[in-house]
Protein backbone atom coordinates (compact mmCIF):
# COMPACT_ATOMS: atom_id res chain seq x y z
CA UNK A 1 163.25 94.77 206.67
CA UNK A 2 159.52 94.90 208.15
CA UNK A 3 159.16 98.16 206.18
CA UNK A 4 160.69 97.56 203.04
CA UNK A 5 157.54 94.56 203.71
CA UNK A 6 154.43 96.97 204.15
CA UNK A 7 155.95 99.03 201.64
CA UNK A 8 155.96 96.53 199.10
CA UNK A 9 152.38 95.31 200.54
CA UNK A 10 150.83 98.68 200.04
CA UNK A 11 152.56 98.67 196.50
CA UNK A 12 150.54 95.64 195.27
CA UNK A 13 147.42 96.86 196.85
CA UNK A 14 147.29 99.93 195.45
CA UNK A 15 148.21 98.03 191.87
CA UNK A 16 145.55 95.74 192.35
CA UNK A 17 142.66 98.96 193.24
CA UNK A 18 144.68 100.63 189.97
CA UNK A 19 143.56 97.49 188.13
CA UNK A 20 140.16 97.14 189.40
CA UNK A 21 139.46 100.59 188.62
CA UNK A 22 140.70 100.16 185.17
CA UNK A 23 138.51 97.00 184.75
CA UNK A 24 135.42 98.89 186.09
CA UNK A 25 136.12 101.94 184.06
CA UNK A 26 136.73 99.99 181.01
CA UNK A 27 133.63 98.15 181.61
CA UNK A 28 131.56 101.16 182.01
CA UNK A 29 133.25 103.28 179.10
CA UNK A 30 132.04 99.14 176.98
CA UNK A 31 128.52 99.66 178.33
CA UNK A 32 128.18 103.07 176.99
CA UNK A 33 129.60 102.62 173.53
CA UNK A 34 127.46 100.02 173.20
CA UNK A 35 124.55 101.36 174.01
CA UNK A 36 125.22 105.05 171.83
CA UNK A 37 126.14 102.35 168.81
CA UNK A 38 122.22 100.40 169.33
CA UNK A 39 121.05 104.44 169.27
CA UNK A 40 122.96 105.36 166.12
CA UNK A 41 121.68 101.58 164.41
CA UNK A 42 118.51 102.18 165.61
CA UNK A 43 118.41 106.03 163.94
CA UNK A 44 119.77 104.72 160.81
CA UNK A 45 117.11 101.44 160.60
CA UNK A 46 114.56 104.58 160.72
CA UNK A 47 116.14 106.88 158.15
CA UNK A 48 116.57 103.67 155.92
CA UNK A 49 112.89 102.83 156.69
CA UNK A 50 111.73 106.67 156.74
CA UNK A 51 113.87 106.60 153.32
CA UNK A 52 112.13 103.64 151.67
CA UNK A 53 108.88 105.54 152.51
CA UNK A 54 109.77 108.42 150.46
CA UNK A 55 111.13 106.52 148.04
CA UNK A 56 107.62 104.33 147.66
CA UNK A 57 105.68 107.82 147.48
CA UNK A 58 107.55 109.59 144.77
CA UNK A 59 108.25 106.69 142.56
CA UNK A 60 105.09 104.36 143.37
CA UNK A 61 104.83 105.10 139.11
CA UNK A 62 105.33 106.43 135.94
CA UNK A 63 104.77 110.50 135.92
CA UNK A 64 101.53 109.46 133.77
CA UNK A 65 99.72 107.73 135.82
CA UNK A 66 101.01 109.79 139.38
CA UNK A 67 98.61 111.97 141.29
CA UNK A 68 100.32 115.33 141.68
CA UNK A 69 97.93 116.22 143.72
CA UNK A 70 98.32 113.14 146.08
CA UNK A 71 101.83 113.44 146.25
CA UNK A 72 101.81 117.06 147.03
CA UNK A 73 99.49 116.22 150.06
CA UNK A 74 101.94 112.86 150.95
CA UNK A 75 105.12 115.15 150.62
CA UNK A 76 103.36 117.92 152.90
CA UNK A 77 102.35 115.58 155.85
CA UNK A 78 105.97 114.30 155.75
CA UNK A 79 107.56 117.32 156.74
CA UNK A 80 105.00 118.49 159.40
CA UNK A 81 106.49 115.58 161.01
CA UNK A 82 109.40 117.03 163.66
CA UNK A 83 111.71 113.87 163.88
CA UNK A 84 112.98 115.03 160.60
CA UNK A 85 116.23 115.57 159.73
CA UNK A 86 117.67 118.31 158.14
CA UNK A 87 118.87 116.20 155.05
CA UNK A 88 115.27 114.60 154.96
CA UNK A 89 113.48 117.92 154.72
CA UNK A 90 115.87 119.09 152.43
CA UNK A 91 115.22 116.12 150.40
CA UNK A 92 111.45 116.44 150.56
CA UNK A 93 111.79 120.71 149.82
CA UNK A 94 113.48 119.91 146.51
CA UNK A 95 111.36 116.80 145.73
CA UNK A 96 107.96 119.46 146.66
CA UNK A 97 109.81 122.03 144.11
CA UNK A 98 110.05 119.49 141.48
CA UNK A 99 106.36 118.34 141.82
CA UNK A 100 105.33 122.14 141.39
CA UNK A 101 107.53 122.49 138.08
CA UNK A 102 106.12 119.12 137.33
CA UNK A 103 102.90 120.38 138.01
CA UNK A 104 103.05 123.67 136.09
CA UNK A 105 104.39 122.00 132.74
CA UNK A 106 101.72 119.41 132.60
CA UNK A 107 99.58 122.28 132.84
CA UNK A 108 100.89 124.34 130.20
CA UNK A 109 101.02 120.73 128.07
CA UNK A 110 97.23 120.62 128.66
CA UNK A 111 96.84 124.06 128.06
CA UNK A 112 98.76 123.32 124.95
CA UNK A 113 96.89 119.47 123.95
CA UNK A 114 93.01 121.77 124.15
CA UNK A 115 94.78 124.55 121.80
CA UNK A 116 95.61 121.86 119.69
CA UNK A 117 92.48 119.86 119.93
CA UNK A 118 90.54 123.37 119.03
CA UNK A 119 92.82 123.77 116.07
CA UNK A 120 92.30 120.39 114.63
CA UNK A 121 88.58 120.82 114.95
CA UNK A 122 89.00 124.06 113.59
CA UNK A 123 90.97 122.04 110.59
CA UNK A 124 88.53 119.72 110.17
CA UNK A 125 85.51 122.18 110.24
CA UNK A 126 87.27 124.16 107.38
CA UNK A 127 88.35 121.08 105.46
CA UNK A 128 84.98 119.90 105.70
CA UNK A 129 83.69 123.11 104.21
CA UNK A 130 86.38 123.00 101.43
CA UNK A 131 85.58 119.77 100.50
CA UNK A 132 81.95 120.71 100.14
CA UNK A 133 82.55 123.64 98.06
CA UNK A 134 85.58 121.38 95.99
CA UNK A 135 82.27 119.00 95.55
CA UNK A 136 80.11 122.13 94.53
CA UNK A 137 82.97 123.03 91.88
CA UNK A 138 83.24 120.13 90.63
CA UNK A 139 79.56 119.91 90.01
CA UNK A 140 79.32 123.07 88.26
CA UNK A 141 82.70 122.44 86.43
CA UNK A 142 81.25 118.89 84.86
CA UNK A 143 77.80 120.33 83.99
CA UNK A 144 79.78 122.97 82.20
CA UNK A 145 82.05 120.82 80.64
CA UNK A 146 79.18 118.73 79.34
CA UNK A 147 77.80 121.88 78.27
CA UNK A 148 80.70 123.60 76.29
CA UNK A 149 81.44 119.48 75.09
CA UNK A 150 77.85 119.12 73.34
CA UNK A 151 78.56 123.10 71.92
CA UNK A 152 81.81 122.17 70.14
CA UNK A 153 80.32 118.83 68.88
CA UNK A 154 77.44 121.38 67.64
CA UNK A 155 80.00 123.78 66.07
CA UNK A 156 82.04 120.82 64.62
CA UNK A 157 78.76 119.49 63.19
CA UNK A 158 78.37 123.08 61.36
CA UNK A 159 81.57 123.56 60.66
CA UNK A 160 81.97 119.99 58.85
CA UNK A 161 78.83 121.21 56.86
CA UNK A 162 79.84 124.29 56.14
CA UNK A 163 83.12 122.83 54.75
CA UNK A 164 81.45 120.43 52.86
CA UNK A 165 78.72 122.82 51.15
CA UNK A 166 81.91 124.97 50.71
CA UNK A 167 83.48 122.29 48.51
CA UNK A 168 80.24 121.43 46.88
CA UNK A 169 79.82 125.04 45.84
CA UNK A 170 83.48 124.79 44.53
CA UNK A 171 82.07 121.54 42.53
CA UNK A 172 79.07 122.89 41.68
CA UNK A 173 78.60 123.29 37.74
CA UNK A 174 76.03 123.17 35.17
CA UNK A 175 77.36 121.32 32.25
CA UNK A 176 75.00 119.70 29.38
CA UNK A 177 76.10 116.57 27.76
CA UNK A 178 74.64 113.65 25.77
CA UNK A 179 73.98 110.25 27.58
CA UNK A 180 74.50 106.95 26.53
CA UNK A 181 71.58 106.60 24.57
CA UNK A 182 72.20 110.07 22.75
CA UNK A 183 69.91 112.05 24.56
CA UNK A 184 70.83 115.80 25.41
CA UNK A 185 71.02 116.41 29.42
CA UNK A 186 71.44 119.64 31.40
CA UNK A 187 73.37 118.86 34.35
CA UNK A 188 73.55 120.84 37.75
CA UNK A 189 75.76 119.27 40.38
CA UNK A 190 79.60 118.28 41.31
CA UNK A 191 82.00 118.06 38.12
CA UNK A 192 85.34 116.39 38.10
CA UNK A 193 86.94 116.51 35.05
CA UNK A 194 84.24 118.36 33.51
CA UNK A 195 82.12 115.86 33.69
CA UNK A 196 79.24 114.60 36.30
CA UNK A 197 80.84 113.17 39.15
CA UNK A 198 79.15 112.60 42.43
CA UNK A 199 75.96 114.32 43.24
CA UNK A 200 73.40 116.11 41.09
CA UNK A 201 70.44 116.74 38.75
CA UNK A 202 70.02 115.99 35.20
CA UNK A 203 67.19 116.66 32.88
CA UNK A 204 66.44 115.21 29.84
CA UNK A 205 65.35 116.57 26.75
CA UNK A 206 62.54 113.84 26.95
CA UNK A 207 61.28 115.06 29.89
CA UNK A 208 62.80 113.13 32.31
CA UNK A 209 64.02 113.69 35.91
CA UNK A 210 67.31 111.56 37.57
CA UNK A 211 68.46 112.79 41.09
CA UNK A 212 71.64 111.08 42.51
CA UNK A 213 74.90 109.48 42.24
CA UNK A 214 76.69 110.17 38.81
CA UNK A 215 80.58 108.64 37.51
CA UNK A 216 81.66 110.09 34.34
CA UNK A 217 78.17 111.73 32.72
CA UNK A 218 76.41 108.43 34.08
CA UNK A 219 73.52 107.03 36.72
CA UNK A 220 75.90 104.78 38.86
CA UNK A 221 75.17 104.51 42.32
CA UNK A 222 72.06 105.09 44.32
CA UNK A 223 69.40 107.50 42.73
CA UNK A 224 65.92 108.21 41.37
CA UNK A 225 64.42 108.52 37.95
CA UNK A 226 61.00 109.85 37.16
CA UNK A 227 59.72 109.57 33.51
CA UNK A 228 57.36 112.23 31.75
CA UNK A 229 54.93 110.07 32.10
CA UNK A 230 54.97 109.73 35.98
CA UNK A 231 56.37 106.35 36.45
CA UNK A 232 59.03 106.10 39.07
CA UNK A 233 62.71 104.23 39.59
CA UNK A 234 64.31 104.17 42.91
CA UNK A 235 67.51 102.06 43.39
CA UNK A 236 70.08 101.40 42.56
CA UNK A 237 72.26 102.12 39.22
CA UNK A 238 75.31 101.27 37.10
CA UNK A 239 76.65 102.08 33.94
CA UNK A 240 73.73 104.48 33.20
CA UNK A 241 71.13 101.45 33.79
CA UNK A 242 69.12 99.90 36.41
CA UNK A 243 71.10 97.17 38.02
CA UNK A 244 70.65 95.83 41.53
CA UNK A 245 67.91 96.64 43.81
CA UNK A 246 65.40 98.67 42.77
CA UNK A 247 61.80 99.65 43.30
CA UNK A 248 59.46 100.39 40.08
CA UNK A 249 55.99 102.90 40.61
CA UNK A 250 53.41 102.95 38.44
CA UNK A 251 50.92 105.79 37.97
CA UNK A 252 48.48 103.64 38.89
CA UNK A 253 49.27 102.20 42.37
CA UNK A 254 51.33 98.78 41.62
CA UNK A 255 54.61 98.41 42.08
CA UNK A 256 57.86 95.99 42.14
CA UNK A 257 60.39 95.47 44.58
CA UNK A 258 63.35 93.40 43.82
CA UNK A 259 66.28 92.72 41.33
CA UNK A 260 67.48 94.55 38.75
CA UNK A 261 70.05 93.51 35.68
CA UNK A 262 70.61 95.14 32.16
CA UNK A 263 67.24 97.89 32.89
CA UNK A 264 65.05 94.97 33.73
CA UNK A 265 63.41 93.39 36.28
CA UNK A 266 65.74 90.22 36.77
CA UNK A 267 66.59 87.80 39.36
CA UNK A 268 64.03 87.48 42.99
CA UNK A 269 60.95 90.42 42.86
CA UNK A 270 57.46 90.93 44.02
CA UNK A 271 54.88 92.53 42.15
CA UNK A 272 52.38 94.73 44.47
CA UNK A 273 48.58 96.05 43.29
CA UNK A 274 47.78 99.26 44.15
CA UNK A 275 46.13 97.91 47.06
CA UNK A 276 49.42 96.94 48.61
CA UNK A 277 48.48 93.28 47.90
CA UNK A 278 50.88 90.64 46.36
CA UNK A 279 50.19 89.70 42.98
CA UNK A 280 53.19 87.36 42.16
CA UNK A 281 56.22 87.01 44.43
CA UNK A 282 59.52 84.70 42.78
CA UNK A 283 61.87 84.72 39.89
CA UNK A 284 62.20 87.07 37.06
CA UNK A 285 63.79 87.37 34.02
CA UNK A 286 64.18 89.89 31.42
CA UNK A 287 60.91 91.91 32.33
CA UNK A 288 59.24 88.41 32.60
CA UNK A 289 57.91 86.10 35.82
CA UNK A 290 60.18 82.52 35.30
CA UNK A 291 57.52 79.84 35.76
């Protein structure tokens, strides 16, 4: 009986040092977790801060307004730094790789902008040249125009008169007839019909001299008749007689200037000496001043 006692004694001691030791242990193994979990939070809070750092540096902007340069430098102090890891400086390799093949195509794009710069000057110098000798051209082109303009105008001008003398010559005709006071005249000049139409010269047996427009063997139109005797008539004509304006010379000096009906002076006229001076200026009427 007493030893079935301290047996059962030393049992629950040696339970109870089983369960301190547990405790303890358990404590201890609590402690140590706990303290590698603050190590691990406290590595990550610097990755995420060392993180954030690198993230600020290579996107602080847009690629235009970055300093590759600057970055290059920020990228290369990072990884002298030893407390990197090996995903950080892997990180930071590719990011420096990407900077250099930024780096090299922003230099071939400048490269590329100054070639293209040169060419448009190069455009622009030639266009500017063009345009000058375009100007020249056109210079030269309009004072030749003008030139070969005022020559056909020229050859039109001789060619119209050329045409026209041609179809006066085919006109042309000497013809005598009797006029309408039945005197003989010898006739040069155009003939329609076979008679004197348009312009010529007749001559009269009496002497006299008519130069001008003719209608069927007849003075009508404007003309000029000198007598044998020197006195002059020239106006205007119809029906063979003076009618309209006319102007009558003597041999002497005077003269008259004014209307004309039937071959007489009729109608308003002014009667000049030889001086040039008026002598009577108003009506007429049949070869008489109307008082």
């Amino acid at each position: 009986m007493y030893k079935t006692k301290w047996i059962f004694i030393s049992y629950v001691v040696i339970s109870l040092i089983a369960i301190f030791s547990l405790l303890f242990l358990n404590r201890g193994t609590k402690v140590k977790v706990k303290d590698e979990l603050d190590v691990v939070e406290q590595e990550l809070r610097e990755e995420k801060n060392l993180n954030a750092k690198y993230s600020r540096i290579l996107e602080a902007n847009s690629m235009d307004e970055v300093n590759i340069s600057q970055l290059e430098d920020n990228i290369e102090m990072l990884l002298s730094q030893e407390d990197l890891t090996t995903e950080q400086e892997r990180f930071l390799k590719s990011q420096q790789s990407l900077l250099k093949s930024i780096k090299d195509s922003v230099t071939m794009m400048n490269q590329a902008d100054q070639f293209m710069m040169d060419s448009i000057n190069e455009l622009f110098e030639d266009n500017f040249e063009l345009q000058s000798d375009i100007d020249s051209m056109r210079s030269v082109w309009r004072l030749k125009d003008k030139e070969r303009q005022q020559e056909l105008r020229r050859l039109r001008l001789v060619l119209d008169m050329k045409s026209e003398q041609l179809q006066y010559k085919d006109k042309v005709q000497v013809i005598t007839f009797m006029s309408s006071k039945g005197k003989k005249v010898h006739y040069i000049g155009e003939v329609v019909n076979e008679k004197a139409n348009g312009g010529g010269i007749g001559i009269w047996s009496t002497g006299g001299k008519y130069q001008g427009d003719w209608e069927n063997n007849q003075r009508h139109g404007e003309g000029r008749y000198e007598w044998s005797n020197d006195h002059v008539y020239e106006g205007e004509f119809k029906n063979d007689v003076r009618e309209g304006e006319g102007t009558y010379f003597w041999p002497t000096g005077e003269r008259y200037e004014g209307e004309w009906a039937d071959d007489k002076r009729s109608g308003l006229g002014t009667l000049y000496d030889k001086n040039g001076n008026i002598q009577y200026q108003g009506k007429w009427k049949n070869d008489k001043v109307v008082d």
